[in-house]
N, C-alpha and C. Protein backbone atom coordinates (compact mmCIF):
# COMPACT_ATOMS: atom_id res chain seq x y z
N UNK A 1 16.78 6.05 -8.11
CA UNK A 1 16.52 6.33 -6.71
C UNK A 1 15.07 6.76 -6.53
N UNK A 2 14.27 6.19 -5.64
CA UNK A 2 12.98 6.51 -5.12
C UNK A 2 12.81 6.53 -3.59
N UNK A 3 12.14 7.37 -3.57
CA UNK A 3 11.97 8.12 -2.24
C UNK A 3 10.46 7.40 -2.05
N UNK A 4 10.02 6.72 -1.09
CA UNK A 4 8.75 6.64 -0.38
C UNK A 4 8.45 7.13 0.72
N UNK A 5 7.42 7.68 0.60
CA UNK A 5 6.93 7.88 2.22
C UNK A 5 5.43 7.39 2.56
N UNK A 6 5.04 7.47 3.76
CA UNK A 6 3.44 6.89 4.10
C UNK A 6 2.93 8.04 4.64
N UNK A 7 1.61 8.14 4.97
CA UNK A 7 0.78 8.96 5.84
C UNK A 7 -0.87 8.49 5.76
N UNK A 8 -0.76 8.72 6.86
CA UNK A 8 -2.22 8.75 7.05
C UNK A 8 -2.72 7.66 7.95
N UNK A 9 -2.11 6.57 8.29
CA UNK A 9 -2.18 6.00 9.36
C UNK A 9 -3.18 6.85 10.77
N UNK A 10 -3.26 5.75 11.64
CA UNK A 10 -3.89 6.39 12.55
C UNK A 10 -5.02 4.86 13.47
N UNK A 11 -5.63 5.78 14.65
CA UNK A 11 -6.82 4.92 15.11
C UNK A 11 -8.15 4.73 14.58
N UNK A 12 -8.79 4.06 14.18
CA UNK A 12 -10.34 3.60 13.63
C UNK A 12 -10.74 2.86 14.25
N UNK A 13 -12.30 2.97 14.54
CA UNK A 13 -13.09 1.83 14.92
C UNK A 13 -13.62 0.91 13.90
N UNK A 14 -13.74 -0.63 14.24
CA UNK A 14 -14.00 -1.51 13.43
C UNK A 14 -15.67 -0.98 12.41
N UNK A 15 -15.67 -0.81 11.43
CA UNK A 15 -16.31 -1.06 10.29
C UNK A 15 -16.22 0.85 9.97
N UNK A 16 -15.62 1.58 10.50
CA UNK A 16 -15.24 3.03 10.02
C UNK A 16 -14.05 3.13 8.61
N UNK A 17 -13.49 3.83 8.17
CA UNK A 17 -12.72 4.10 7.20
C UNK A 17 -11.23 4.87 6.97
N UNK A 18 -10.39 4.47 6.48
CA UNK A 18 -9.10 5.27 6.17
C UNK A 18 -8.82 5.20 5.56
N UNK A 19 -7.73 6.04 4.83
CA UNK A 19 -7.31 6.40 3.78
C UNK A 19 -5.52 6.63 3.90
N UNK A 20 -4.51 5.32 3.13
CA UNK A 20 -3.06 6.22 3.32
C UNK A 20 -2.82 6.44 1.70
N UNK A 21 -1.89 7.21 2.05
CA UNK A 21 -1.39 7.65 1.09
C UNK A 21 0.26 7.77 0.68
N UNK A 22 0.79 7.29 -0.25
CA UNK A 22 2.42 7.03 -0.45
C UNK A 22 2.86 7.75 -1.22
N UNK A 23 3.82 9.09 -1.02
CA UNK A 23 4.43 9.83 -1.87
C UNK A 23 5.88 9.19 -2.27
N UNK A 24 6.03 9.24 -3.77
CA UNK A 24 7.15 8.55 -4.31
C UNK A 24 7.57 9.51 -5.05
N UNK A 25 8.81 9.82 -4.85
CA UNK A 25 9.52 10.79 -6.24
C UNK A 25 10.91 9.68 -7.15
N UNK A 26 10.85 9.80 -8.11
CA UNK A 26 11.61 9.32 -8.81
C UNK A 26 12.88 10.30 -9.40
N UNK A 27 14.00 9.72 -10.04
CA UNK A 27 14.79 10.72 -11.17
C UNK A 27 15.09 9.56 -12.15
N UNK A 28 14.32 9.12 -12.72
CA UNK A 28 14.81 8.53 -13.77
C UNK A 28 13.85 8.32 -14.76
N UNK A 29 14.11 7.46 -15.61
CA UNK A 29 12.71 7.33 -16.70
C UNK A 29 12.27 6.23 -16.61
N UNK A 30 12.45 5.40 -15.63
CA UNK A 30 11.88 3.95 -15.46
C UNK A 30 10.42 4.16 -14.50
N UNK A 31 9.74 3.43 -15.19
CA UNK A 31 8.52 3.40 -14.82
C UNK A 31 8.49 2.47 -14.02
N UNK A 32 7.00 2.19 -12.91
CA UNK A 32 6.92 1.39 -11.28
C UNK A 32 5.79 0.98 -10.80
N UNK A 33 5.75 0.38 -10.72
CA UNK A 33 4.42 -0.49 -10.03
C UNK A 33 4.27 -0.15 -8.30
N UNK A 34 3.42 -0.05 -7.68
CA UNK A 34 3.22 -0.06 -6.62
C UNK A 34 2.67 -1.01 -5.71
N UNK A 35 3.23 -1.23 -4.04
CA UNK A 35 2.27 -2.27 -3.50
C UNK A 35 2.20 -1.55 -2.19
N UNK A 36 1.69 -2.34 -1.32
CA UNK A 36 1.03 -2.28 0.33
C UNK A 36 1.00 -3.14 0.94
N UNK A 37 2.09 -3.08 1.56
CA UNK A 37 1.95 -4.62 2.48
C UNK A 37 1.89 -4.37 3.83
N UNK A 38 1.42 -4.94 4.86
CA UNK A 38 1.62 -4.67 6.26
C UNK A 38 1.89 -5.60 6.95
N UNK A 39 2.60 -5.82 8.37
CA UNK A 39 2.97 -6.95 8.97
C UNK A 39 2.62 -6.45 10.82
N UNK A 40 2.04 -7.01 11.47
CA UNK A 40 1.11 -7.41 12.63
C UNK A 40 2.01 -7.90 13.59
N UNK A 41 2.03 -7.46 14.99
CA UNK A 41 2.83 -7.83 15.54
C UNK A 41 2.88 -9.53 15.80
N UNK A 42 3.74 -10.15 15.55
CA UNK A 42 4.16 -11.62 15.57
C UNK A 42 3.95 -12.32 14.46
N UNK A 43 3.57 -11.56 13.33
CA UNK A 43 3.40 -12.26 12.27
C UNK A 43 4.44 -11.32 11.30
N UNK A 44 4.41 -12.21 10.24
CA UNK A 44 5.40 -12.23 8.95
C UNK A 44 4.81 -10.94 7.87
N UNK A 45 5.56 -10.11 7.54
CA UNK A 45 5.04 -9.17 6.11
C UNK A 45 3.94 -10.07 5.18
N UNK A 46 2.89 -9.08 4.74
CA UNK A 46 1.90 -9.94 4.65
C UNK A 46 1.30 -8.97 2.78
N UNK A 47 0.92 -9.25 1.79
CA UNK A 47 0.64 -9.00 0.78
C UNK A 47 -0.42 -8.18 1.07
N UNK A 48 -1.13 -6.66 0.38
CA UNK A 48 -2.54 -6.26 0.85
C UNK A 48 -3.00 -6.11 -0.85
N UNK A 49 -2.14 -5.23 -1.58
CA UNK A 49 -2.26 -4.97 -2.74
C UNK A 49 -1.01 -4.01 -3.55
N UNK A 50 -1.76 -4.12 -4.56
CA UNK A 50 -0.61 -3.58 -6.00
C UNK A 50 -1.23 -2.67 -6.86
N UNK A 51 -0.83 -2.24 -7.82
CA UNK A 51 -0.98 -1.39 -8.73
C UNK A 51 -0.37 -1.32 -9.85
N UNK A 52 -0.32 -1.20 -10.93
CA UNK A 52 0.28 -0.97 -12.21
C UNK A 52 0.61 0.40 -11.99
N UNK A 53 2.16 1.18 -13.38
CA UNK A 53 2.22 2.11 -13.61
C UNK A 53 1.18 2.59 -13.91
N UNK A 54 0.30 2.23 -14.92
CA UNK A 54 -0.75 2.64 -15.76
C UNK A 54 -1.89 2.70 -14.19
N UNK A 55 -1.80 1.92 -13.98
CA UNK A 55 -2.91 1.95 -12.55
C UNK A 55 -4.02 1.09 -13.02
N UNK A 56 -3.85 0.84 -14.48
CA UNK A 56 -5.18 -0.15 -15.04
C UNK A 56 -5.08 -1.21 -14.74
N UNK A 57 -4.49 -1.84 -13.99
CA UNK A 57 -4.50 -3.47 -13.15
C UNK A 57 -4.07 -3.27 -11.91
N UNK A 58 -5.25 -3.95 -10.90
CA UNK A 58 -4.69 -3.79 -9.54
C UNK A 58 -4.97 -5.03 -9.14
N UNK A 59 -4.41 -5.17 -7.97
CA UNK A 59 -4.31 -6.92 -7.21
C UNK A 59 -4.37 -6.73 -6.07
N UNK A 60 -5.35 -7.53 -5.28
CA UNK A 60 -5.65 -7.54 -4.41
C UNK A 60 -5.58 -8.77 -3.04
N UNK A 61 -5.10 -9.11 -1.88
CA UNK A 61 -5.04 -10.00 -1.08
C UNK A 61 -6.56 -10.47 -0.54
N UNK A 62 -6.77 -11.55 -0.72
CA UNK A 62 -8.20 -12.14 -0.41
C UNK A 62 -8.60 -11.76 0.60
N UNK A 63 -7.99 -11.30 1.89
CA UNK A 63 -8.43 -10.72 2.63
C UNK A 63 -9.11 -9.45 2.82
N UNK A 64 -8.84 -8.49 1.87
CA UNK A 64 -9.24 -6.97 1.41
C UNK A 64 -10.05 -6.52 0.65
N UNK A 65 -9.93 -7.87 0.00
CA UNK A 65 -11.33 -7.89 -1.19
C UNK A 65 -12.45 -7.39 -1.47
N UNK A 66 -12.74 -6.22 -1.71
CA UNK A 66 -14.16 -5.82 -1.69
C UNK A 66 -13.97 -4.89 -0.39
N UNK A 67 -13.02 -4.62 0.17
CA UNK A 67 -12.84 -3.59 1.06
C UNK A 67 -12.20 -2.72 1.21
N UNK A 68 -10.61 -2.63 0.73
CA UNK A 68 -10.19 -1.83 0.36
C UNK A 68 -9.44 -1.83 -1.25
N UNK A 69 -9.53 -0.54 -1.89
CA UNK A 69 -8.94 0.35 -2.71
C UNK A 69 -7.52 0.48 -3.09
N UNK A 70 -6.97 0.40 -3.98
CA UNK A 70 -6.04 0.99 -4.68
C UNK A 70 -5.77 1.52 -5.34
N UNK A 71 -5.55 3.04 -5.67
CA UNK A 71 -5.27 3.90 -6.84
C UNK A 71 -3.88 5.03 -6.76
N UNK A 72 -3.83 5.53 -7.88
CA UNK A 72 -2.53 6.11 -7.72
C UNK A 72 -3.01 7.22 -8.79
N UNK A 73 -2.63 8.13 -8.68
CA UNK A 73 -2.54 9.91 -9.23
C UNK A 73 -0.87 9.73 -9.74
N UNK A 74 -0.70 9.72 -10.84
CA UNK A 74 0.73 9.73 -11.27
C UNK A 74 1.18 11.10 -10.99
N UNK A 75 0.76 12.13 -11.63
CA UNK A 75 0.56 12.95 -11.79
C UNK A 75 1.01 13.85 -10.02
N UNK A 76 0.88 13.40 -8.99
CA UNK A 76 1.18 14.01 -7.78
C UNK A 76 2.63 12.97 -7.45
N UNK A 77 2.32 11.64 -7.84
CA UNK A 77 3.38 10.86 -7.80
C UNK A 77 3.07 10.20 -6.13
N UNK A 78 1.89 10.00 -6.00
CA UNK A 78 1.00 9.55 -5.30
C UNK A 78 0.21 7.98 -5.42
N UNK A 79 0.05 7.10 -4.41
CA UNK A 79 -0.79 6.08 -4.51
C UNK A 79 -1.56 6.12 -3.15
N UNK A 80 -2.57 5.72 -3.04
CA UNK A 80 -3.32 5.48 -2.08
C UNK A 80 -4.08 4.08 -1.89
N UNK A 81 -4.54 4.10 -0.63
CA UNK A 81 -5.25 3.08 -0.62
C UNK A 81 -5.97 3.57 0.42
N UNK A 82 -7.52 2.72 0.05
CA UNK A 82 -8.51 3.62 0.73
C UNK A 82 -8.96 2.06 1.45
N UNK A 83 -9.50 2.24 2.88
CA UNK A 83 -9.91 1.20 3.50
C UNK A 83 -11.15 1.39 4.02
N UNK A 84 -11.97 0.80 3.12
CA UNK A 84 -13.28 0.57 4.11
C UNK A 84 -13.82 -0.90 4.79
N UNK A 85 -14.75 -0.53 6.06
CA UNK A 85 -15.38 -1.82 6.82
C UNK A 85 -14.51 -2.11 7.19
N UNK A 86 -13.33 -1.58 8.20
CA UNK A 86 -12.42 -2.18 8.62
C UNK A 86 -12.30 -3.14 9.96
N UNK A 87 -11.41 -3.83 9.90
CA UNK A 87 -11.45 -4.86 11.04
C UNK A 87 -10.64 -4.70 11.85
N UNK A 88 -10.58 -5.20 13.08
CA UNK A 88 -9.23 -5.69 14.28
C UNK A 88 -8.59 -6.26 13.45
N UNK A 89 -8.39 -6.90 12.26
CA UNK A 89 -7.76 -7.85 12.47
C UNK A 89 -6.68 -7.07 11.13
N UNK A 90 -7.41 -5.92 10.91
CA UNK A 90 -6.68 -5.22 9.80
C UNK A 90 -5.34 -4.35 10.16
N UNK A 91 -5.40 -4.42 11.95
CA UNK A 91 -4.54 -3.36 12.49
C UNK A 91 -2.81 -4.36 12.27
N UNK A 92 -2.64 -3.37 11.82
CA UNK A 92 -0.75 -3.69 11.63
C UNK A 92 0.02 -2.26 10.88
N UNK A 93 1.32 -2.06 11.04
CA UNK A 93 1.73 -1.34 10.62
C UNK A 93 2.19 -1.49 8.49
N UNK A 94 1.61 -0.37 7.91
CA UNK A 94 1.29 -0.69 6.65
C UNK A 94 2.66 0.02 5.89
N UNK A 95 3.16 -0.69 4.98
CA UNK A 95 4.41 -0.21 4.15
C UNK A 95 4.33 -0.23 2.89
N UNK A 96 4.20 0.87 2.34
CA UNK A 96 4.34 1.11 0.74
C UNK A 96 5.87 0.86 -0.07
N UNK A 97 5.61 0.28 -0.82
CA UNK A 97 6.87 -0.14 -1.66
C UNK A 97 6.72 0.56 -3.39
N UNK A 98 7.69 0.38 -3.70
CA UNK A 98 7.74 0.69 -5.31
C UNK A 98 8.60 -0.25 -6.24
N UNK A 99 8.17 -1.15 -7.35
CA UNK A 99 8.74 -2.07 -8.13
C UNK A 99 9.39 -1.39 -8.75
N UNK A 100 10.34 -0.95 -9.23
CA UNK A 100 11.22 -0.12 -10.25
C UNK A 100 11.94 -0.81 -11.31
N UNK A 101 11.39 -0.49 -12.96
CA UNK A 101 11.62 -1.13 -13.98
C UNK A 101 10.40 -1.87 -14.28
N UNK A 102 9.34 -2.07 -13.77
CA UNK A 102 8.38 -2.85 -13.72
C UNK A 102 6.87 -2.68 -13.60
N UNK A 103 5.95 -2.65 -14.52
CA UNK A 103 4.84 -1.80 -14.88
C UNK A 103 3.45 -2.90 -14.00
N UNK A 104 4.23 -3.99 -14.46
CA UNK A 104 2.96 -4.48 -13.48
C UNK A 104 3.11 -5.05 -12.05
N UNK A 105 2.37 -5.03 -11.74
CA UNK A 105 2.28 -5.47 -9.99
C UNK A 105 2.48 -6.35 -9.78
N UNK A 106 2.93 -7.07 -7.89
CA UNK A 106 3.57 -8.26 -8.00
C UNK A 106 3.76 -8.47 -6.40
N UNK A 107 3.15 -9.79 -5.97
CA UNK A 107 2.57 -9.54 -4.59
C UNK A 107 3.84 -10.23 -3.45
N UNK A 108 5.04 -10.20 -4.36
CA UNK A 108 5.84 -10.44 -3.46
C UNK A 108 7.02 -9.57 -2.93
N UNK A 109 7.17 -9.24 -1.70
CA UNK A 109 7.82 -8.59 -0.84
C UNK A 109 9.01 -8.13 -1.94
N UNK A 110 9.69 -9.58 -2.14
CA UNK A 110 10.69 -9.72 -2.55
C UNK A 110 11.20 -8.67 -3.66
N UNK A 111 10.40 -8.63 -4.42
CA UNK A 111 10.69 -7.90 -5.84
C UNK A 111 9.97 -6.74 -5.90
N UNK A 112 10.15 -5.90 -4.90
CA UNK A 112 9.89 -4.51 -4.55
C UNK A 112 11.28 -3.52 -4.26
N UNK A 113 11.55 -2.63 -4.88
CA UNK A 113 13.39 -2.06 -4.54
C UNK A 113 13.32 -1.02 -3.18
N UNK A 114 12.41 -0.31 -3.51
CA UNK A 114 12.15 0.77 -2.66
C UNK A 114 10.94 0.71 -1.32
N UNK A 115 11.22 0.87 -0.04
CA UNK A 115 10.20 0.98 0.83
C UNK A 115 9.94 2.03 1.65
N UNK A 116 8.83 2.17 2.27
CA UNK A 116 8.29 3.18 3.32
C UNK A 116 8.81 3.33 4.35
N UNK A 117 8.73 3.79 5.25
CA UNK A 117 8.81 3.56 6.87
C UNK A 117 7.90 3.19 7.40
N UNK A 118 6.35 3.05 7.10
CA UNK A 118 5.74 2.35 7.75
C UNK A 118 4.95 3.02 8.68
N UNK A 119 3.14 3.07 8.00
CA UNK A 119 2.56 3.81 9.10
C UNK A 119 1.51 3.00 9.65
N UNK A 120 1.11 3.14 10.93
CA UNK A 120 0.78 2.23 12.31
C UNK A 120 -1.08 2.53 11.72
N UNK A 121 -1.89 1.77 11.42
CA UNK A 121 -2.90 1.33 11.48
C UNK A 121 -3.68 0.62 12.42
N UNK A 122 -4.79 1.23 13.11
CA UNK A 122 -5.27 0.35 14.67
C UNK A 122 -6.55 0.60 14.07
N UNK A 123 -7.29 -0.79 14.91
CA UNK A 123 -9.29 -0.80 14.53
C UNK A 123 -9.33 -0.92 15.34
N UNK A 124 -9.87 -0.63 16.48
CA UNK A 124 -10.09 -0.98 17.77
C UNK A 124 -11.88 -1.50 17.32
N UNK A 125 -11.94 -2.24 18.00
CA UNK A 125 -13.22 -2.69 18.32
C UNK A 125 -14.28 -2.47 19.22
C-alpha cells in the first residue's frame, strides 16, 4: 500500500518557476520508481517524467527537456519536480504516481499502481 499525495501546484507566469512535490509512504519492502504525468483540459494523460528508486536514472518527455527537474529525497519519502521557463502550454493538472516492485522508471500511465489527486498548475501569460 502507498499513499501519494501532491503539493505545490499553483499560478505562474510564463518563463517564472515551480516546484511540486509528492509525498509517498510505503509499508513494505518493495522498492518504486516514480513519475509525473499531467493531463490538460481536452487532452489525454500525458508523460512529463520518471525517476528511479536509486534516483540515478531519470526520464524525461521531450517537451520538458532542459526545463524541468526530477529528484527524489528517499529519505523524507519525497520526489519533486522542479519547473523552470515555464509555458502556457505547461498548464494542466499534474499527478504523481508510484511504480511498485519496480526500480526503474517507465513512461507509461499504465504500469504505475499508485496515484495522486492531482495538483492544478497554471502559466498564465
Amino acid at each position: 500500500q502507498v499513499q501519494v499525495v501532491e503539493s505545490g501546484g499553483g499560478l505562474v507566469q510564463a518563463g517564472g518557476s515551480l516546484r511540486l512535490s509528492c509525498a509517498a509512504s510505503r509499508r513494505t519492502f518493495s522498492s518504486y520508481a516514480m513519475g509525473w504525468f499531467r493531463q490538460a483540459p481536452g487532452k489525454e494523460r500525458e508523460f512529463v517524467a520518471a525517476i528511479s528508486w536509486s534516483g540515478i536514472s531519470t526520464y524525461y518527455a521531450d517537451s520538458v527537456k532542459g526545463r524541468f527537474t526530477i529528484s527524489r529525497d528517499n529519505a523524507k519519502n519525497t520526489v519533486y519536480l522542479q519547473m523552470n521557463s515555464l509555458k502556457p502550454e505547461d498548464t494542466a493538472v499534474y499527478y504523481c504516481a508510484a511504480r511498485v516492485g519496480y526500480g526503474l522508471p517507465s513512461a507509461k500511465s499504465e504500469e504505475y499502481d499508485y496515484w495522486g489527486q492531482g495538483t492544478q498548475v497554471t502559466v498564465s501569460s
